[in-house]
Protein backbone atom coordinates (compact mmCIF):
# COMPACT_ATOMS: atom_id res chain seq x y z
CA UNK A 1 161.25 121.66 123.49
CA UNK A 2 160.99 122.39 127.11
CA UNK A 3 159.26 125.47 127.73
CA UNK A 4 158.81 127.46 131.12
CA UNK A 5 158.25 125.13 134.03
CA UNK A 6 154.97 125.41 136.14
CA UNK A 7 153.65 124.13 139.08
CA UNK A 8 151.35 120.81 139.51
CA UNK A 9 147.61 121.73 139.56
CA UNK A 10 145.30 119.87 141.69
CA UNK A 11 141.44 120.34 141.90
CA UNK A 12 141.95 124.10 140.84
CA UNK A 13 138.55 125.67 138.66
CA UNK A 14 140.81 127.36 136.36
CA UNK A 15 143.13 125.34 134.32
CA UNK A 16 143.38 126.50 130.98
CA UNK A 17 146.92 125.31 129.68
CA UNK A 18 148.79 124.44 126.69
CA UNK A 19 151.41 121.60 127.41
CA UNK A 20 153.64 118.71 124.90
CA UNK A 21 150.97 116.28 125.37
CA UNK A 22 147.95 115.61 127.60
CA UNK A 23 148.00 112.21 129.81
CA UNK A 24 144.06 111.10 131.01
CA UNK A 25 144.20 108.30 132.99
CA UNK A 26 146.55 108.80 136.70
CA UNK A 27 146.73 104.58 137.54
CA UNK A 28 150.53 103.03 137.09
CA UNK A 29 149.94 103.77 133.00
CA UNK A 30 149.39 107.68 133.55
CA UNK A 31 151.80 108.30 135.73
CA UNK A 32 154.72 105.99 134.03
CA UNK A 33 153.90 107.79 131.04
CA UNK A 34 153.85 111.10 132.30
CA UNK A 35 157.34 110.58 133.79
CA UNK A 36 159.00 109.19 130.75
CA UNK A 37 157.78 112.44 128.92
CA UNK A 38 158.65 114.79 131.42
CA UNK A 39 162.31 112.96 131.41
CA UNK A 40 162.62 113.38 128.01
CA UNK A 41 161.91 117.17 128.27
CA UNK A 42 158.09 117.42 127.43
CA UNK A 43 155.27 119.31 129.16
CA UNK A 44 152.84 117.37 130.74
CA UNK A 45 149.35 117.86 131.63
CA UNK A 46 148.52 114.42 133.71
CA UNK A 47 144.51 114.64 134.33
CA UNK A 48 142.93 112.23 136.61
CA UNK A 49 138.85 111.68 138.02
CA UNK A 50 140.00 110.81 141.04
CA UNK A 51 143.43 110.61 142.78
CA UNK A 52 146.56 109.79 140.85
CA UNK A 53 147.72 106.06 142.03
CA UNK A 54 144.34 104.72 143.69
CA UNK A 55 142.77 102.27 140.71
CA UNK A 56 143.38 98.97 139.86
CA UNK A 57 147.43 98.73 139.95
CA UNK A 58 146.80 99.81 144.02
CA UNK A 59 144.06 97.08 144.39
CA UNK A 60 147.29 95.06 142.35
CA UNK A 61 149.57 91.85 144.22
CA UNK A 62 152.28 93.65 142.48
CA UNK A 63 153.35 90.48 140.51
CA UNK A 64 156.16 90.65 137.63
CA UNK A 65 155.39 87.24 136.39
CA UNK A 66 155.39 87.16 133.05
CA UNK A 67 157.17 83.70 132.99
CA UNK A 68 154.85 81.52 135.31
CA UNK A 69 151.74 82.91 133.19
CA UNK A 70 153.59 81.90 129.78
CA UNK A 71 151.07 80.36 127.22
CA UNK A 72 152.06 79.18 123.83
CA UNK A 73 148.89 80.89 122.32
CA UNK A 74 150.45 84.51 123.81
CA UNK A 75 153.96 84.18 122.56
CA UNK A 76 153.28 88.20 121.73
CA UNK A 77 152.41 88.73 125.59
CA UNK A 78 155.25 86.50 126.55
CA UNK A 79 158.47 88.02 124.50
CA UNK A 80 157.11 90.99 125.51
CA UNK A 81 156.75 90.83 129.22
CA UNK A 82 159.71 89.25 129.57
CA UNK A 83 161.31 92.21 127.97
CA UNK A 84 159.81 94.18 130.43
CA UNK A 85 161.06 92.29 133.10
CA UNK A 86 164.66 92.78 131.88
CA UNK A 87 163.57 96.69 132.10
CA UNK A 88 162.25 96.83 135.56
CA UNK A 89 165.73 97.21 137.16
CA UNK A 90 166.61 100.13 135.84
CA UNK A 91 163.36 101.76 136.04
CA UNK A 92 163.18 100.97 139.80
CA UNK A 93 166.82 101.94 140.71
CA UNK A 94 165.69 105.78 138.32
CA UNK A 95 162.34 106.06 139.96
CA UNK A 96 164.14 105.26 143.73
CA UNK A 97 166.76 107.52 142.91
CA UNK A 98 164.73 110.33 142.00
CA UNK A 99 162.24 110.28 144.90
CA UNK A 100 164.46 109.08 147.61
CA UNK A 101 161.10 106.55 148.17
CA UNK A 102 161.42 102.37 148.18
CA UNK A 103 159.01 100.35 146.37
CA UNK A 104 160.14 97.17 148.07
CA UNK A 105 161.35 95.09 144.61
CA UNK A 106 161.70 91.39 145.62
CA UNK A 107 163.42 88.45 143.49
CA UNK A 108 162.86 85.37 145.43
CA UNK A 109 161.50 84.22 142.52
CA UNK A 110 157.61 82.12 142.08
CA UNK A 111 156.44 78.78 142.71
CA UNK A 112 153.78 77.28 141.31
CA UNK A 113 152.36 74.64 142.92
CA UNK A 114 149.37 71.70 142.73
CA UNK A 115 147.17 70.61 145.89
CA UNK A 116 146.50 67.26 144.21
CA UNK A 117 147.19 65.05 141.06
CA UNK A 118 144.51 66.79 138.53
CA UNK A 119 146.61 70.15 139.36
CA UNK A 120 149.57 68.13 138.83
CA UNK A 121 148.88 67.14 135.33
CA UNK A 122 147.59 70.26 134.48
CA UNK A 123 151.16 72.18 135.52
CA UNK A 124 152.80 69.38 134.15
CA UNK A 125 151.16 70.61 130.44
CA UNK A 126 151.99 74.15 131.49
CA UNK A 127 155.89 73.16 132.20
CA UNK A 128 155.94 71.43 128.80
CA UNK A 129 154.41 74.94 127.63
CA UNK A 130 157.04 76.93 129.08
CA UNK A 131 159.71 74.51 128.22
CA UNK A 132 158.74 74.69 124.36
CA UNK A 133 159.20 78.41 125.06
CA UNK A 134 162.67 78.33 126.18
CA UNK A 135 161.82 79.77 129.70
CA UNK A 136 164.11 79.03 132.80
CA UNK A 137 161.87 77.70 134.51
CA UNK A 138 162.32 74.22 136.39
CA UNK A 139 159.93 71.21 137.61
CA UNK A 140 160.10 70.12 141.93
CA UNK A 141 158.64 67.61 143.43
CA UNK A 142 156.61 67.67 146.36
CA UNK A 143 159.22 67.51 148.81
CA UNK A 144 161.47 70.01 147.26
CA UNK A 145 158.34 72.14 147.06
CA UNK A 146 158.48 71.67 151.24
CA UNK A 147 162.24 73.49 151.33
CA UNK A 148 161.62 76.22 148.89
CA UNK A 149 157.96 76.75 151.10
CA UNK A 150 157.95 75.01 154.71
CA UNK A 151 154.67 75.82 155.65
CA UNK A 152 152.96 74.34 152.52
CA UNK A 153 150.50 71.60 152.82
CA UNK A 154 151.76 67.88 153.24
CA UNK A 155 150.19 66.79 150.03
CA UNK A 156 151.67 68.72 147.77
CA UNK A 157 152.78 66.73 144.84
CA UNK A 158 154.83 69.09 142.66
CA UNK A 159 155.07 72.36 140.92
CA UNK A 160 157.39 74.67 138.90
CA UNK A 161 159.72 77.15 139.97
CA UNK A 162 160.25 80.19 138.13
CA UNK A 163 163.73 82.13 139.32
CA UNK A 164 163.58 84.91 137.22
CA UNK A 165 159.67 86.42 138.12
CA UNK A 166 159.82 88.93 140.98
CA UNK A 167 157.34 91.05 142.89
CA UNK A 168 157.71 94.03 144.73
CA UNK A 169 154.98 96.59 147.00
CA UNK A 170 152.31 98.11 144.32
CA UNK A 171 151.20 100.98 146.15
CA UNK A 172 154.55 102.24 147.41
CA UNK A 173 155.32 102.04 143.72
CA UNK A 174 152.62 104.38 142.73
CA UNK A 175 153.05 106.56 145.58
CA UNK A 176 157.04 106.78 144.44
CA UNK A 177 155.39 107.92 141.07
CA UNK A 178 152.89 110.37 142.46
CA UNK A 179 155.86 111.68 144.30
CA UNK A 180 157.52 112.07 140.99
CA UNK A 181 155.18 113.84 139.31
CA UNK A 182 154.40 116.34 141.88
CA UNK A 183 158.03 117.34 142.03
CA UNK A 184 158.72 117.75 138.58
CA UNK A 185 159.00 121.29 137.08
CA UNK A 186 157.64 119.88 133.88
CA UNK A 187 154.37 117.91 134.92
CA UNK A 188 151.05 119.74 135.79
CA UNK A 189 148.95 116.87 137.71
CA UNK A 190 145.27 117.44 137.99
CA UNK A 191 143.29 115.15 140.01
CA UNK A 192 139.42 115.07 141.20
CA UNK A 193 138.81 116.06 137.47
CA UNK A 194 135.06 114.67 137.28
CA UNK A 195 134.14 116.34 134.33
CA UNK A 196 136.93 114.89 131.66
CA UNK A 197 136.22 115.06 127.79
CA UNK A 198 138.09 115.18 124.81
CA UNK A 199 136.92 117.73 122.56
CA UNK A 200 138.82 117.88 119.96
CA UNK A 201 141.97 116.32 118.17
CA UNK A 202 144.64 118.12 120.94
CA UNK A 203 141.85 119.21 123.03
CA UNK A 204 140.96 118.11 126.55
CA UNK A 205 138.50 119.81 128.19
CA UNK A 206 138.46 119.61 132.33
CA UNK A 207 135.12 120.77 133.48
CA UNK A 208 135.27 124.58 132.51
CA UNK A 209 138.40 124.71 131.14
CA UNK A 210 140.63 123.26 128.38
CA UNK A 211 143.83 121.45 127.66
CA UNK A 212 145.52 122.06 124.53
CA UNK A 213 148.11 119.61 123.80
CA UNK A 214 150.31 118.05 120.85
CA UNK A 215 148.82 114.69 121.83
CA UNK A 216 146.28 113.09 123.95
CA UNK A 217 147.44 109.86 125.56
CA UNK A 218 144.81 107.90 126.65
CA UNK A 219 145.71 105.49 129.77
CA UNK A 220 142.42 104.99 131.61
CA UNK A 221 142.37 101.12 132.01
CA UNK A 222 139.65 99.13 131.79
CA UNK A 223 137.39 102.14 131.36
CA UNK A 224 136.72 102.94 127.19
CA UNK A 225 134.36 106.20 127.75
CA UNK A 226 136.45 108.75 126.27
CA UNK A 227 137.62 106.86 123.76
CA UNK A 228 134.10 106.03 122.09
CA UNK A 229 133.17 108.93 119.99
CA UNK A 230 136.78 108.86 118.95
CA UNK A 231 136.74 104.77 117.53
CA UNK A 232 133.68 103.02 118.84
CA UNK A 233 134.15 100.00 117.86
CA UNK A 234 137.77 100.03 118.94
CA UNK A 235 136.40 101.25 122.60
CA UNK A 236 134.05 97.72 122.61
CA UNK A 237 137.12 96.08 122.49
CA UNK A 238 138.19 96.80 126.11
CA UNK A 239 136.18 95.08 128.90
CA UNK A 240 136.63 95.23 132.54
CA UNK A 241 137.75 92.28 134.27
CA UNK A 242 136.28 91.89 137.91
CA UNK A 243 138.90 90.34 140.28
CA UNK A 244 138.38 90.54 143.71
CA UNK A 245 141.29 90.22 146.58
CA UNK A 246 142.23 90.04 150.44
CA UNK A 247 144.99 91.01 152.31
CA UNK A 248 145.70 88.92 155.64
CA UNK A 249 147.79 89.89 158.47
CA UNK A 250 150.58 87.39 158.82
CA UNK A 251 152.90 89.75 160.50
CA UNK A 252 153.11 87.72 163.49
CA UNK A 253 153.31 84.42 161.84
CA UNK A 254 155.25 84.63 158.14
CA UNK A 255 154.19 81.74 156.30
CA UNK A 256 155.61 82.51 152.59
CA UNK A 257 159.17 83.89 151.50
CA UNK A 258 158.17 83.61 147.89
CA UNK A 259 155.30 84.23 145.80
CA UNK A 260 153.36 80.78 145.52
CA UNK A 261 150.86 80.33 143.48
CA UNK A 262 148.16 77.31 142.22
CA UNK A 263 146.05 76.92 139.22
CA UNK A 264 143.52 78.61 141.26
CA UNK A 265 144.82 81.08 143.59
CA UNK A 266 148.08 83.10 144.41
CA UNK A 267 149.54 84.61 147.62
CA UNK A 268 152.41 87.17 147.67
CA UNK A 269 154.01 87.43 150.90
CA UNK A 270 154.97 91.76 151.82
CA UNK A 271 157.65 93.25 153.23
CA UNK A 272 155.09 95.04 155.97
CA UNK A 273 153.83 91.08 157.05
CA UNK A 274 150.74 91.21 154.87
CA UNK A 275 149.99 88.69 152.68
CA UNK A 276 148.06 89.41 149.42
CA UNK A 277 145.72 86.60 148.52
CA UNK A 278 143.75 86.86 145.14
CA UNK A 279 142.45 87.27 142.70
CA UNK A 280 139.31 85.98 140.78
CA UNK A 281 138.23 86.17 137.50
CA UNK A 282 134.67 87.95 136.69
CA UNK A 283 133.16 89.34 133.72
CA UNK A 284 130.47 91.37 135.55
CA UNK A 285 131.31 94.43 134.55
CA UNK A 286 132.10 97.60 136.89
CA UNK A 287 130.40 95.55 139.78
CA UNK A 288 132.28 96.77 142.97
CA UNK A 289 130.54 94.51 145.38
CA UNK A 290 132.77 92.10 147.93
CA UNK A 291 130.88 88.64 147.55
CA UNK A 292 130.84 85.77 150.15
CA UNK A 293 131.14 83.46 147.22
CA UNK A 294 134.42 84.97 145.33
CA UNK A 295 135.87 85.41 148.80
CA UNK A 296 134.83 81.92 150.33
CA UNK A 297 137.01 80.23 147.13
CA UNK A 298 139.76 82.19 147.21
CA UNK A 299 140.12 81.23 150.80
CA UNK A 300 139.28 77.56 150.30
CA UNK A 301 141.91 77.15 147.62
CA UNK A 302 144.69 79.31 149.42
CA UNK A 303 143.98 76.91 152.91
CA UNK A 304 144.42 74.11 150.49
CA UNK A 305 147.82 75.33 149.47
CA UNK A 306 148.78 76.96 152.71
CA UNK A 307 146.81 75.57 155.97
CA UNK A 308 148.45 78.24 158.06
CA UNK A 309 146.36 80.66 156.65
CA UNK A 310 143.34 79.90 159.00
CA UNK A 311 144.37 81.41 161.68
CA UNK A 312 145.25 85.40 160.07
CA UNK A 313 143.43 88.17 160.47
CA UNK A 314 141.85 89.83 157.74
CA UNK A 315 142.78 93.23 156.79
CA UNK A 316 141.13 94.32 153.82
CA UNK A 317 139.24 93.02 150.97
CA UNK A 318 138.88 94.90 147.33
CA UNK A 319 137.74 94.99 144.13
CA UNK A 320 139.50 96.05 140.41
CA UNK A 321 138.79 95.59 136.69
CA UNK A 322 141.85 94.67 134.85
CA UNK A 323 141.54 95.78 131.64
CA UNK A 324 141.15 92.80 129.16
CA UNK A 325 141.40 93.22 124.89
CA UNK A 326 139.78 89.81 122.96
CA UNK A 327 143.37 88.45 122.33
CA UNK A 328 144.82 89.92 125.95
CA UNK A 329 147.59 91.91 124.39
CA UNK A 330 147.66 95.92 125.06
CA UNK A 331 146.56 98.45 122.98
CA UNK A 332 150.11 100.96 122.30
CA UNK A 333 150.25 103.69 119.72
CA UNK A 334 147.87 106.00 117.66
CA UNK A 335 144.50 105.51 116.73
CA UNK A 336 143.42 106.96 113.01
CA UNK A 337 144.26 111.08 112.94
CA UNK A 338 142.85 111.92 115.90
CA UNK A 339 146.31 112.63 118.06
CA UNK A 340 145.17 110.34 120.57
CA UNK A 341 147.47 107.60 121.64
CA UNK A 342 146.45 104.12 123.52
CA UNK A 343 148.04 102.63 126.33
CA UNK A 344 145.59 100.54 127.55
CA UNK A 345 144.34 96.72 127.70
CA UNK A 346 147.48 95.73 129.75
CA UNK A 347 144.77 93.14 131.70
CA UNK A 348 146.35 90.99 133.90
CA UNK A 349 150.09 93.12 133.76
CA UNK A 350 149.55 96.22 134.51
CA UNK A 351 152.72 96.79 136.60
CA UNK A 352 155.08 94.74 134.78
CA UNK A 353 154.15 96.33 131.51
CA UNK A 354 153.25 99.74 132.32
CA UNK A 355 157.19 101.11 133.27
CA UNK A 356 158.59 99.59 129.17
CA UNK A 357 155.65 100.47 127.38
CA UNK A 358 155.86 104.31 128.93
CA UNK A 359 159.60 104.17 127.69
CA UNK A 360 158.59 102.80 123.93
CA UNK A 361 155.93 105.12 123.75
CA UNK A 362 158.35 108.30 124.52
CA UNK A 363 160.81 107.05 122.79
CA UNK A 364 158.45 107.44 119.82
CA UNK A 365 156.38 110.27 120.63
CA UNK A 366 159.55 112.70 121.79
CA UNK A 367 161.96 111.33 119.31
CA UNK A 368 160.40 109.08 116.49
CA UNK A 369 162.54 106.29 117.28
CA UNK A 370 159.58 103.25 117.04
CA UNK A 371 160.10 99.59 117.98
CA UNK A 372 158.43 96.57 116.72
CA UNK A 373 156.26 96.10 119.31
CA UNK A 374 154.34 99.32 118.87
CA UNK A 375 153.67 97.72 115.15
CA UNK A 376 152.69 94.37 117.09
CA UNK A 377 150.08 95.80 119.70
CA UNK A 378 148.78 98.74 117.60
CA UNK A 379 145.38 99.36 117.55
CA UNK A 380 145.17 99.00 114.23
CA UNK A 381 145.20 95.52 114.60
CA UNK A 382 141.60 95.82 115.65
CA UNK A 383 140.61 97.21 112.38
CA UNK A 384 136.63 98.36 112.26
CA UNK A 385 135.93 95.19 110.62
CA UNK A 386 138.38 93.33 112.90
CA UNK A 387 136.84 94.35 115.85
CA UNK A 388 133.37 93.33 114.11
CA UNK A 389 134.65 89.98 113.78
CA UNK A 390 135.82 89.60 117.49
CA UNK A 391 132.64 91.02 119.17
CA UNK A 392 130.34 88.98 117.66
């Protein structure tokens, strides 16, 4: 029931509030989830250590590829991304309507591509992946590679083509949701919160002062902390993901129109002439450093693929933690009696998966209504013993 409305909070020493349900966690999981509640009438307390829309989803390509990734072994992943592709439209034309902001949604569509025959065969048993999957996707050779992608290298022999992934700007998308949630009578947003714990079941306390809520939804990525004394073993089930990436300048000379990726590297082409070159793949734990090494392959293999690259300037280069579960599928719904809810362990999908599994989660937590894929990707799967079994 929607009570009186009150103002967001930010950085403030007194916050004592009772609100619907508390959301920890302000990356593109927070704040999705935080607006689907507050849409559906609930009052929301969205706490965040640092500032709302600055983790991992910002360091993000912004990718909606849940078809070029497909893997027989993920069907889960698969049925459900795609779902979540279906969903982005709507969310996006809601979320532009409502902040009068662009998040710069692209459907060109993805190409996946090989720089020589060993990547050939090995997209060739991908294709034959996706094909047993029923996927529209579609096989090119070299030379139709060339038209899709003029600028590719002369040698390419071949790749896929998936229509139906699309892309669109990451951190306009998380500014559009900041902007949401500091509008909204019913959200309270509290950011630079250093000092986050949960107390109690329903009880969040924020340095000095306490959050009591109906729930506790826990959407804090690749980062378990607060979810340890709650379901420790659970919590070793989430690992961080190093994945380091560079933006290049191609403003003056556009090279891409589409998304092309290879077994080894991708490069997403921006409205605002950057291109976004990533990402690799470490299991180093919350190690922020920029290496030579991480850097000097992604640029190899993205030269390889794209010679025209050489000659862009460089204008930034990060470092995120996607956060990864042992069988890569995310963590959604309630853990034990605790009131505390997951969304977490979306790994390499944070913003395709983020905007559905916000709606399926409100949909259940505002009005009981709970679909199968809360059953499939609850945490119960990773029963104590479970999670015994996978750690070891």
């Amino acid at each position: 029931m929607l009570l009186a409305a009150f103002p967001p909070v930010i950085c403030q020493s007194n916050i004592d509030m009772t609100v619907d349900f508390c959301v920890i966690g302000g990356g593109i999981a927070g704040l999705t989830i935080a607006r689907a509640l507050a849409r559906g009438g609930a009052r929301v307390a969205l706490v965040e250590r640092g500032e709302a829309g600055t983790g991992a989803g910002f360091v993000a390509a912004g990718m909606l590829a849940p078809l070029v990734e497909a893997r027989l072994e993920e069907r889960d992943v698969v049925g459900f991304g795609y779902e979540a592709l279906r969903y982005y439209r709507t969310f996006i034309d809601e979320l532009e309507g409502e902040t009068g902001r662009g998040v710069g949604y692209r459907d060109e569509g993805t190409l996946i591509v090989a720089t020589d025959r060993d990547q050939a065969g090995l997209l060739r048993h991908h294709f034959e992946e996706q094909q047993q999957l029923g996927l529209p996707v579609q096989w090119m050779n070299g030379y139709e590679c060339r038209v899709q992608e003029p600028c590719l290298a002369p040698g390419i022999p071949g790749g896929i083509f998936s229509p139906e992934d699309r892309q669109l700007d990451n951190r306009a998308l998380l500014a559009a949701l900041r902007t949401f949630c500091l509008r909204h009578p019913c959200v309270s947003l509290v950011e630079h919160a250093a000092d986050v714990r949960i107390e109690a079941p329903g009880e969040v306390r924020v340095g000095e002062s306490v959050i009591g809520a109906e729930r506790i939804v826990l959407a804090t990525g690749a980062h378990a902390d607060l979810l340890g004394p709650w379901a420790p073993r659970l919590a070793r089930t989430i690992r961080p993901v190093k994945g380091q990436i560079l933006r290049l300048d191609g403003s003056a000379m556009p090279l891409l129109s589409h998304v092309v990726r290879t077994p080894e590297v991708y490069l997403v082409p921006k409205a605002n002439g950057a291109l976004v070159v990533g990402a690799s793949s470490e299991d180093r734990g919350f190690d922020e450093s920029i290496t030579a090494g991480a850097l000097y392959e992604l640029l190899r293999a993205a030269w390889e693929c794209l010679p025209g690259i050489y000659e862009l300037p460089v204008l930034e280069t990060r470092a995120g933690f996607r956060p990864a579960t042992p069988d890569h599928a995310p963590l959604l719904g309630e853990v034990g009696a605790h009131r505390l809810v997951l969304a977490m362990g979306y790994y390499r999908h944070g913003i395709l998966f983020s905007p559905y599994a916000a709606s399926l989660l409100a949909a259940w937590m505002l009005g009981g209504e709970r679909s199968r894929w809360l059953d499939t990707f609850s945490p119960e799967r990773f029963h104590e013993t479970h999670a015994e079994r996978s750690l070891t």
